[in-house]
PDB file of N, CA and C in Angstrom:
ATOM      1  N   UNK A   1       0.841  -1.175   0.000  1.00  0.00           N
ATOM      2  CA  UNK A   1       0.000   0.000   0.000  1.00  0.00           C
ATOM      3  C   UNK A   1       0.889   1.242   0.000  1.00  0.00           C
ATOM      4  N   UNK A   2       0.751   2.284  -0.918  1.00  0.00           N
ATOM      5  CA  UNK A   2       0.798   3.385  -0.724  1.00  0.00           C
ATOM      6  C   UNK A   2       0.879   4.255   0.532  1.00  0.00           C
ATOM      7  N   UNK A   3       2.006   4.552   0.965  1.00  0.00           N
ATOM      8  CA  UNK A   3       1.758   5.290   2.677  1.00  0.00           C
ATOM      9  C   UNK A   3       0.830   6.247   2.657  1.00  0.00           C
ATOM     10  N   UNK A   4       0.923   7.340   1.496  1.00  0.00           N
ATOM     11  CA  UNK A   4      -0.306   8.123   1.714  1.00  0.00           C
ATOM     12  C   UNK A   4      -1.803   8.023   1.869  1.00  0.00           C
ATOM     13  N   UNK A   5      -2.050   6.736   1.590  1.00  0.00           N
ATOM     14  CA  UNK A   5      -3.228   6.184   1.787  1.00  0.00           C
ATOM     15  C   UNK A   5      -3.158   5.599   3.543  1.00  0.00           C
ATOM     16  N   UNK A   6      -2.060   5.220   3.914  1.00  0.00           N
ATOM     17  CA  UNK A   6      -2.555   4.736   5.181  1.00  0.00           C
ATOM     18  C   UNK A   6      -3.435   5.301   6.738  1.00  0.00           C
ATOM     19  N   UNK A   7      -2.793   6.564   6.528  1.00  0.00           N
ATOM     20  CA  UNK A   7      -3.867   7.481   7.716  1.00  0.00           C
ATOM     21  C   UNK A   7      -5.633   7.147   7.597  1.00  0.00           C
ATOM     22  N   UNK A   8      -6.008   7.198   6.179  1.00  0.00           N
ATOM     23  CA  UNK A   8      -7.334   7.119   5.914  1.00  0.00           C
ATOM     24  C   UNK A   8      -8.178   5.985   5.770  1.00  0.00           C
ATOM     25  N   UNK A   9      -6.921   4.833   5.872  1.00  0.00           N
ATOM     26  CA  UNK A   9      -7.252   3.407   6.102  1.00  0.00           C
ATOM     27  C   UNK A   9      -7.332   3.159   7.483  1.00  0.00           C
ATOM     28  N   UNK A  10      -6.662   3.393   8.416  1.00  0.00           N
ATOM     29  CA  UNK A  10      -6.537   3.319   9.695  1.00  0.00           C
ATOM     30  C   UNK A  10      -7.781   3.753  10.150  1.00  0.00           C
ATOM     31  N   UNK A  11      -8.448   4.914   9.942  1.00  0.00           N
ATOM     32  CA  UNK A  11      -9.603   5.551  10.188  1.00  0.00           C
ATOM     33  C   UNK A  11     -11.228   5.030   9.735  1.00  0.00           C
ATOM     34  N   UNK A  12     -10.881   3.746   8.418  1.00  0.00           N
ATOM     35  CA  UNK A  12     -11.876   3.126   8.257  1.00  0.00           C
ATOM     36  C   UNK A  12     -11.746   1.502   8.819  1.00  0.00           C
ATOM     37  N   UNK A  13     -10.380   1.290   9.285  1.00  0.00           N
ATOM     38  CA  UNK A  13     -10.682   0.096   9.685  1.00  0.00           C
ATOM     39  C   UNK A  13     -11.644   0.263  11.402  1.00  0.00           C
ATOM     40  N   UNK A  14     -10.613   1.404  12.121  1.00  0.00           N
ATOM     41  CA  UNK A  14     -10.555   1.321  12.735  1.00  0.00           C
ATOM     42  C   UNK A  14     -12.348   1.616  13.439  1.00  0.00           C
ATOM     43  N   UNK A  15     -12.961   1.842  12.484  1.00  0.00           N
ATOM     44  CA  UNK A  15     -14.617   2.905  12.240  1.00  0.00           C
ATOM     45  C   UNK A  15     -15.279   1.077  12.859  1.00  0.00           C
ATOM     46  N   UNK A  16     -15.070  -0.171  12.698  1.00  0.00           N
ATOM     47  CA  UNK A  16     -15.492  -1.049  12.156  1.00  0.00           C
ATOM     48  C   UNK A  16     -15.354  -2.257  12.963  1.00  0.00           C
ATOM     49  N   UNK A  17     -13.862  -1.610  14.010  1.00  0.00           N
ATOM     50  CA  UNK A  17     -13.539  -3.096  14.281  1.00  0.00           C
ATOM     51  C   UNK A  17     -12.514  -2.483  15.874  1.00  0.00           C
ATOM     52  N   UNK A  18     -12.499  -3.246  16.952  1.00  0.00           N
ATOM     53  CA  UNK A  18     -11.707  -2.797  17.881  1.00  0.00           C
ATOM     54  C   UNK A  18     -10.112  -3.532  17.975  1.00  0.00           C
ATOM     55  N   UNK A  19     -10.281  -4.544  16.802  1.00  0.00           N
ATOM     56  CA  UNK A  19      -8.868  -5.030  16.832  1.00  0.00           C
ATOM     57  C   UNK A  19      -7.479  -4.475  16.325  1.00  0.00           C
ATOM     58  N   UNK A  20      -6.380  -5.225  17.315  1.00  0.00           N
ATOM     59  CA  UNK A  20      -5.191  -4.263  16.408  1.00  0.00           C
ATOM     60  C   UNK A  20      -4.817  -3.662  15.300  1.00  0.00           C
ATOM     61  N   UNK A  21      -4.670  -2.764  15.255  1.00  0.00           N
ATOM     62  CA  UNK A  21      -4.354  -2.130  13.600  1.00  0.00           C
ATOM     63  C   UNK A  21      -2.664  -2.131  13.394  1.00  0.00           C
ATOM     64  N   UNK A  22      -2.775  -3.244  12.142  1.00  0.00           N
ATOM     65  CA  UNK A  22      -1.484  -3.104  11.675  1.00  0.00           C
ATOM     66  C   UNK A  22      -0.623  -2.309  10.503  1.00  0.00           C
ATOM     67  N   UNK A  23       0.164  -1.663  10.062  1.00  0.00           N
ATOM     68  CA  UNK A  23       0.063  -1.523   9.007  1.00  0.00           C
ATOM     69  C   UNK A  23       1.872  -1.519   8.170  1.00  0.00           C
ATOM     70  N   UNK A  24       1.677  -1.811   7.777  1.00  0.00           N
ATOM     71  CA  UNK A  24       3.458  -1.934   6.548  1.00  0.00           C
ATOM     72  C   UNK A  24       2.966  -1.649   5.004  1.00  0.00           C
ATOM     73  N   UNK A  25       2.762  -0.210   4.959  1.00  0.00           N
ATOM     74  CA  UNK A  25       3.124   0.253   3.300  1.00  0.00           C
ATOM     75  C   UNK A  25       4.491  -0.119   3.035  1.00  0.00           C
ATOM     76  N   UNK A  26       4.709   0.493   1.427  1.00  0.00           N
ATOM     77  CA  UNK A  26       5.845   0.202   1.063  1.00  0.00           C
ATOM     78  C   UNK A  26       6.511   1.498   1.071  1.00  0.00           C
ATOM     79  N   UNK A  27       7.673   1.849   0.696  1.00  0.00           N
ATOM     80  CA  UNK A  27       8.339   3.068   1.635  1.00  0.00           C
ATOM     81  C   UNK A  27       7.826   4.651   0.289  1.00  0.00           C
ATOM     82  N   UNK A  28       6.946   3.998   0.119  1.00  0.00           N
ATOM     83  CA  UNK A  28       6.470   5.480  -0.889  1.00  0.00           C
ATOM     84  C   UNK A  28       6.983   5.391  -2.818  1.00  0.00           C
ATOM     85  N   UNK A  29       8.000   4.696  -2.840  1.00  0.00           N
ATOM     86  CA  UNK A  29       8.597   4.470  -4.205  1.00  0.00           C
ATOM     87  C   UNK A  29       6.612   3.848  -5.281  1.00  0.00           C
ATOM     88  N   UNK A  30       7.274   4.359  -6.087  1.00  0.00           N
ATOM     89  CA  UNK A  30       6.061   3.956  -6.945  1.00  0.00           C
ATOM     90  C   UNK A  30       6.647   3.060  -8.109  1.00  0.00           C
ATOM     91  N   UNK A  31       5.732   1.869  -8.070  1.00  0.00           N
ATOM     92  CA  UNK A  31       5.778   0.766  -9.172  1.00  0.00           C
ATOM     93  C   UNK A  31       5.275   0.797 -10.502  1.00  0.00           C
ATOM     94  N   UNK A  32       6.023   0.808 -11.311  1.00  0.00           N
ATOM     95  CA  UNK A  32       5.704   0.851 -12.504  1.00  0.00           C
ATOM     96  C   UNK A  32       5.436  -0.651 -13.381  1.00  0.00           C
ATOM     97  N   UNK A  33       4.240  -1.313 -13.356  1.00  0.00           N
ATOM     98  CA  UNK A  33       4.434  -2.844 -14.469  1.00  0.00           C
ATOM     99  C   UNK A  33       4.724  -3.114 -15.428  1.00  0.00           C
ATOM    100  N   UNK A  34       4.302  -1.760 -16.130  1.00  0.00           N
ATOM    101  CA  UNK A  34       4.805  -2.023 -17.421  1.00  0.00           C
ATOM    102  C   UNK A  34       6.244  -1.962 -17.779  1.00  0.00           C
ATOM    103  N   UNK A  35       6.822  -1.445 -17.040  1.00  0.00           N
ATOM    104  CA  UNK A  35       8.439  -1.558 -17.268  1.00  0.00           C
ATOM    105  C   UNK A  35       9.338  -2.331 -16.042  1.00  0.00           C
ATOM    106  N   UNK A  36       8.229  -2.756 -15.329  1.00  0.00           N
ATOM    107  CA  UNK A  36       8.541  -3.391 -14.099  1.00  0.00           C
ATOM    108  C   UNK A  36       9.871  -2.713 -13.457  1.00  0.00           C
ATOM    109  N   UNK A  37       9.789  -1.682 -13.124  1.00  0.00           N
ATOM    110  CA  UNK A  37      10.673  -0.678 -12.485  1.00  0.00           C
ATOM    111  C   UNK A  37      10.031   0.459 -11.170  1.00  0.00           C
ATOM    112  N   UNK A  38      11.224   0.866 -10.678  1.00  0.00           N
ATOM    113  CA  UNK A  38      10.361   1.748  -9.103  1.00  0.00           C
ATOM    114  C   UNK A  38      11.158   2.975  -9.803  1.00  0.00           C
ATOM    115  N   UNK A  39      10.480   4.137  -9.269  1.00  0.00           N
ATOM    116  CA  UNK A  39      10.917   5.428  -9.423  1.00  0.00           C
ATOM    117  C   UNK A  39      10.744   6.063  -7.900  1.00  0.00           C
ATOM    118  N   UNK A  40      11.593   7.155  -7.641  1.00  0.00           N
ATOM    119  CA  UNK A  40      11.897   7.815  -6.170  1.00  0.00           C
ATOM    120  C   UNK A  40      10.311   8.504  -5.889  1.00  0.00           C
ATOM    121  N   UNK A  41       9.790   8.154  -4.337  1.00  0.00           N
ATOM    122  CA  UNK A  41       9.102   8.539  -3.945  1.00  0.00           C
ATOM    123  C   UNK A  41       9.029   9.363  -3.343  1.00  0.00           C
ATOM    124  N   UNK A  42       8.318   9.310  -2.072  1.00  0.00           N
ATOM    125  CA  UNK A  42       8.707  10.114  -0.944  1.00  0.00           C
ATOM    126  C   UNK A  42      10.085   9.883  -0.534  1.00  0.00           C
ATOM    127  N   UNK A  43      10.551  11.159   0.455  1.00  0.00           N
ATOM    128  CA  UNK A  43      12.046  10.865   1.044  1.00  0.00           C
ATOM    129  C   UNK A  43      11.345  10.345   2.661  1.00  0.00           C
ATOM    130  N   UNK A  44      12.365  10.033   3.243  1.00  0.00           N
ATOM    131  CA  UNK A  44      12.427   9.604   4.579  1.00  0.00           C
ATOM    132  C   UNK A  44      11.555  10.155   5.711  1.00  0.00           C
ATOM    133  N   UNK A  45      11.575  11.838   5.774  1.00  0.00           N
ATOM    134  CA  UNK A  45      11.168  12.489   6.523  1.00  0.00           C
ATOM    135  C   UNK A  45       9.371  12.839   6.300  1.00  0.00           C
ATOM    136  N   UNK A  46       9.548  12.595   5.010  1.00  0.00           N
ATOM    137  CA  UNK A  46       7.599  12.497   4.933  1.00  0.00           C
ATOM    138  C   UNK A  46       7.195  11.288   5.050  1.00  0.00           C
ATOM    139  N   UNK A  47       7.882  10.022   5.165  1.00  0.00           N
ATOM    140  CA  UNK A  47       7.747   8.897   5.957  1.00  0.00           C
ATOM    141  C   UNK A  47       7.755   8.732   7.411  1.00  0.00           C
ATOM    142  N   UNK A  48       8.731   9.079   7.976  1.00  0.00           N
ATOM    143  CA  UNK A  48       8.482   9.831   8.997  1.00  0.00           C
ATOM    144  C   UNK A  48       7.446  10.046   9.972  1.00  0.00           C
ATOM    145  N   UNK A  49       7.035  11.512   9.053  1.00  0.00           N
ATOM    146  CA  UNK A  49       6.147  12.588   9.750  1.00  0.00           C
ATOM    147  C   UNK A  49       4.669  11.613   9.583  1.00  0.00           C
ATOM    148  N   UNK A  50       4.454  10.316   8.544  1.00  0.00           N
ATOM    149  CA  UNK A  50       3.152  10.157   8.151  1.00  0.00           C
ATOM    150  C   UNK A  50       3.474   8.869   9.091  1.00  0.00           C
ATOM    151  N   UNK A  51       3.981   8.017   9.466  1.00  0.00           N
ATOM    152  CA  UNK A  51       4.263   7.003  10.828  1.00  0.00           C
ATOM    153  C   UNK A  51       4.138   7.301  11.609  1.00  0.00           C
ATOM    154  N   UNK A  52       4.307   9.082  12.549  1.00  0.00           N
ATOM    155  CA  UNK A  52       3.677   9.369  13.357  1.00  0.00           C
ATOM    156  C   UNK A  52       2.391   9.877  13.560  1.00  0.00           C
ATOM    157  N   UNK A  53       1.782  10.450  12.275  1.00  0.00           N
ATOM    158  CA  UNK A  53       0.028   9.931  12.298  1.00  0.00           C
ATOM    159  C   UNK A  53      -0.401   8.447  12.591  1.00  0.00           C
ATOM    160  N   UNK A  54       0.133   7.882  11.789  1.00  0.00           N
ATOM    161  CA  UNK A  54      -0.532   6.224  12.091  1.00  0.00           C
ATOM    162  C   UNK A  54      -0.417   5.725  13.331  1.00  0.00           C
ATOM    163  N   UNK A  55       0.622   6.246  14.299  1.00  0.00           N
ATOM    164  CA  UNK A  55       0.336   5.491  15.683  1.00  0.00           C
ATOM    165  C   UNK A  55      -0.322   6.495  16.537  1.00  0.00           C
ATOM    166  N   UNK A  56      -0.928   7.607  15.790  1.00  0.00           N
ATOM    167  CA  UNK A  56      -1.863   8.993  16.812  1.00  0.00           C
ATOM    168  C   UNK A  56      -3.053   8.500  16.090  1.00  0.00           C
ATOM    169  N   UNK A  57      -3.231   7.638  14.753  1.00  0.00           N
ATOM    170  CA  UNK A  57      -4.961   7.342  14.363  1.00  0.00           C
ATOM    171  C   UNK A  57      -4.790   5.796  14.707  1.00  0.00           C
ATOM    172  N   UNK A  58      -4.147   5.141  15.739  1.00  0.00           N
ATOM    173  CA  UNK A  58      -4.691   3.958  16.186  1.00  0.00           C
ATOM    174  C   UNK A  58      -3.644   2.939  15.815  1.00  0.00           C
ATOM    175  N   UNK A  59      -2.414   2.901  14.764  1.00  0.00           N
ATOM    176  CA  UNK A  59      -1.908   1.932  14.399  1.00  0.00           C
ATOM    177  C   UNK A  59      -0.994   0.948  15.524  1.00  0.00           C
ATOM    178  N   UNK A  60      -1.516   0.261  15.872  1.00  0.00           N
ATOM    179  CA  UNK A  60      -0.304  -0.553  16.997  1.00  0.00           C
ATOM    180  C   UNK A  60       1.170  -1.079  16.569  1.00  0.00           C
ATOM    181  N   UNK A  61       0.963  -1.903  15.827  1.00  0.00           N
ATOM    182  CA  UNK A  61       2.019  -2.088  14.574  1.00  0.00           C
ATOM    183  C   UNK A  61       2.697  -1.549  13.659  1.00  0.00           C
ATOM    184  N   UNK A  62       3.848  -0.739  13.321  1.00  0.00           N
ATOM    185  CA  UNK A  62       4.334  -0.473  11.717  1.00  0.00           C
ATOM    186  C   UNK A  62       5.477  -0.735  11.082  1.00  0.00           C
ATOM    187  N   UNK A  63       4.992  -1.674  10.652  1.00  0.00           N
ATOM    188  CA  UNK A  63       6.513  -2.407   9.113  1.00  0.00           C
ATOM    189  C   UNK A  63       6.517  -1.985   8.112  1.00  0.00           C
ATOM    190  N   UNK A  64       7.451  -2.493   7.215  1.00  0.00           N
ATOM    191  CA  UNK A  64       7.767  -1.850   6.164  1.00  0.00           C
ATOM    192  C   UNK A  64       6.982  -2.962   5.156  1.00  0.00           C
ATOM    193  N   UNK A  65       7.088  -2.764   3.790  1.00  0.00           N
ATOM    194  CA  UNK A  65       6.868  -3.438   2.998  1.00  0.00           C
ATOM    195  C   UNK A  65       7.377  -3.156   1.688  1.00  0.00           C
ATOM    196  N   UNK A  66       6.951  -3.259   0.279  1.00  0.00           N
ATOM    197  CA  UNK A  66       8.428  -3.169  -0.900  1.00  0.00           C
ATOM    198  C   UNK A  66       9.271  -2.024  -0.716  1.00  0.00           C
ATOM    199  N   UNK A  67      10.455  -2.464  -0.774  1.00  0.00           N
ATOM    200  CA  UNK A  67      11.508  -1.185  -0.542  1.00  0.00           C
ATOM    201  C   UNK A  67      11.423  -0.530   0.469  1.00  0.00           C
ATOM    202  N   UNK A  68      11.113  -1.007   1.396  1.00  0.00           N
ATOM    203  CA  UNK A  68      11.355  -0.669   3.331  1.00  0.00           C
ATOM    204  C   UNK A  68      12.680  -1.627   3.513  1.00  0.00           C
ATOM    205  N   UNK A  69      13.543  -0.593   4.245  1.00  0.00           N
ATOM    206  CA  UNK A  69      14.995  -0.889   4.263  1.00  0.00           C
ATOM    207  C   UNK A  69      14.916  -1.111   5.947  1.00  0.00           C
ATOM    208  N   UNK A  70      15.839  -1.642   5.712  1.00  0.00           N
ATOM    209  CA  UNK A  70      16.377  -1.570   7.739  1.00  0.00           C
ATOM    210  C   UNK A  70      16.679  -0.193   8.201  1.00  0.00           C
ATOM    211  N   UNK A  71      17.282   0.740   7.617  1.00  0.00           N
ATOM    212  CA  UNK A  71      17.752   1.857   7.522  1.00  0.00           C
ATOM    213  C   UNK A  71      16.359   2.637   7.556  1.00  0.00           C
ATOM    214  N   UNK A  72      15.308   2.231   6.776  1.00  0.00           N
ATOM    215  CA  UNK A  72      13.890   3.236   7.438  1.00  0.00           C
ATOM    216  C   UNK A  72      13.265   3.402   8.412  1.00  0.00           C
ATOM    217  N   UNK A  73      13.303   1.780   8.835  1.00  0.00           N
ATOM    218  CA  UNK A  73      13.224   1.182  10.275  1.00  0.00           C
ATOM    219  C   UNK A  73      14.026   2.049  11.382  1.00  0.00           C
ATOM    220  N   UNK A  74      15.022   1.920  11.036  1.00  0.00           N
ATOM    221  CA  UNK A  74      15.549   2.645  12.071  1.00  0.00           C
ATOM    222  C   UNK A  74      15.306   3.908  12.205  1.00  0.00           C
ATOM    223  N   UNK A  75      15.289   5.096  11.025  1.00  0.00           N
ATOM    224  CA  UNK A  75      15.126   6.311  11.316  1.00  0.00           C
ATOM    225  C   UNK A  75      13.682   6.505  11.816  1.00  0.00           C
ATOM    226  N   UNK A  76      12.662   5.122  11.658  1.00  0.00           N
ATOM    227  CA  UNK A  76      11.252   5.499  12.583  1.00  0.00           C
ATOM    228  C   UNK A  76      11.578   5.854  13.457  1.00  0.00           C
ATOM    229  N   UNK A  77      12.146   4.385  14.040  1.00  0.00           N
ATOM    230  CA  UNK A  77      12.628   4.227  15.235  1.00  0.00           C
ATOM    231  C   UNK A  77      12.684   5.417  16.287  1.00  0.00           C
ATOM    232  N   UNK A  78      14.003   6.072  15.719  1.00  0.00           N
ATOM    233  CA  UNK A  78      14.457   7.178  16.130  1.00  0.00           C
ATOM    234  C   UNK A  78      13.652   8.571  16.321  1.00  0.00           C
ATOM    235  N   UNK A  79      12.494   8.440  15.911  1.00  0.00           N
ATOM    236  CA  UNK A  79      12.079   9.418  14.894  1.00  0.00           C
ATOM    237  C   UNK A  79      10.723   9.428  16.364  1.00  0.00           C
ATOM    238  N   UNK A  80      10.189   8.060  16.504  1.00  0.00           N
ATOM    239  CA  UNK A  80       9.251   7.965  17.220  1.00  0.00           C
ATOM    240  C   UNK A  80       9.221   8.448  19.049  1.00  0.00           C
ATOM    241  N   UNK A  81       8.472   9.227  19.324  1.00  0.00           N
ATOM    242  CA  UNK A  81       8.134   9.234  20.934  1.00  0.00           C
ATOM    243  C   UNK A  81       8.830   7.705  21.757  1.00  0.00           C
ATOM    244  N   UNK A  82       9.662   7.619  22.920  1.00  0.00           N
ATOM    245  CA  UNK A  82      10.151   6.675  23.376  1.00  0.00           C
ATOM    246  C   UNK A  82       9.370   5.355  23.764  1.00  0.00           C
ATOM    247  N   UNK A  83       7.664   6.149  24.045  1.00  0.00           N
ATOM    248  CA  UNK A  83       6.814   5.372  24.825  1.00  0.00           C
ATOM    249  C   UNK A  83       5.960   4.614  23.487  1.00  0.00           C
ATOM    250  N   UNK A  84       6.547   5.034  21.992  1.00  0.00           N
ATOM    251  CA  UNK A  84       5.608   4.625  21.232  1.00  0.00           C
ATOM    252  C   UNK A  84       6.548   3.959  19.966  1.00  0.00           C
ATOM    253  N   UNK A  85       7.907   3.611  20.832  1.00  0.00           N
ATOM    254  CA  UNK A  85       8.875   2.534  19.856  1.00  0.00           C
ATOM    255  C   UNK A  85       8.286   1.412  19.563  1.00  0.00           C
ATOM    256  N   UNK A  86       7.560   0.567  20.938  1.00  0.00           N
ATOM    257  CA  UNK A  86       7.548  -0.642  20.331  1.00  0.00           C
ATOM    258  C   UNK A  86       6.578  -0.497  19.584  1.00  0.00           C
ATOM    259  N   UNK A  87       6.297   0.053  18.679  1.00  0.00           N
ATOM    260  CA  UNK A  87       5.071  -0.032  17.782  1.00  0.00           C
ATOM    261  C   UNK A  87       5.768  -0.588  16.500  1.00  0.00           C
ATOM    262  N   UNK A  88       7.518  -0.657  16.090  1.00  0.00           N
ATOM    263  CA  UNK A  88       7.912  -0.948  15.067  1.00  0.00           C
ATOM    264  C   UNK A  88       8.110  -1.939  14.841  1.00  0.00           C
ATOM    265  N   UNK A  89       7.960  -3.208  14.000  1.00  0.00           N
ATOM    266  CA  UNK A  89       8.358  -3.826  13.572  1.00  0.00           C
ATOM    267  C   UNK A  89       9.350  -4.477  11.874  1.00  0.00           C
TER     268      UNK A  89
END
């Protein structure tokens, strides 16, 4: 999924259901099929800033998914309130 879509997913799962909300977009790069190639997405810091919406609209969980590096992981990490690390996976 698209990260920019995830705030507004969080908000309809969450409309529906009281269970954990997980979520692992992919780090913003956009897929192309027909040439089966990625082009530069978002940078880091609007990844970031949109991971700390998702654990203020409910997300308990957040991984990465295509082209989520260890290196993104970590700058969540870092990035996140102390009391709201373990939310990364």
């Amino acid at each position: 999924m698209q990260p920019e879509l995830v705030t507004d997913a969080i908000g309809h799962i969450s409309a529906v259901t009281a269970k954990p909300i997980i979520v692992y977009p992919n780090n913003g790069n956009v897929y192309h099929p027909d040439t089966k190639t990625w082009t530069r997405g978002l940078d880091s810091s609007s990844l970031i800033h949109m991971a700390l919406r998702w654990v203020e609209a409910g997300a308990l969980l957040i991984g990465g998914c295509c082209r989520t590096s260890p290196a993104d992981i970590h700058d969540l990490a870092k990035a996140l309130p102390a009391d709201r690390q373990q939310a990364l996976c």
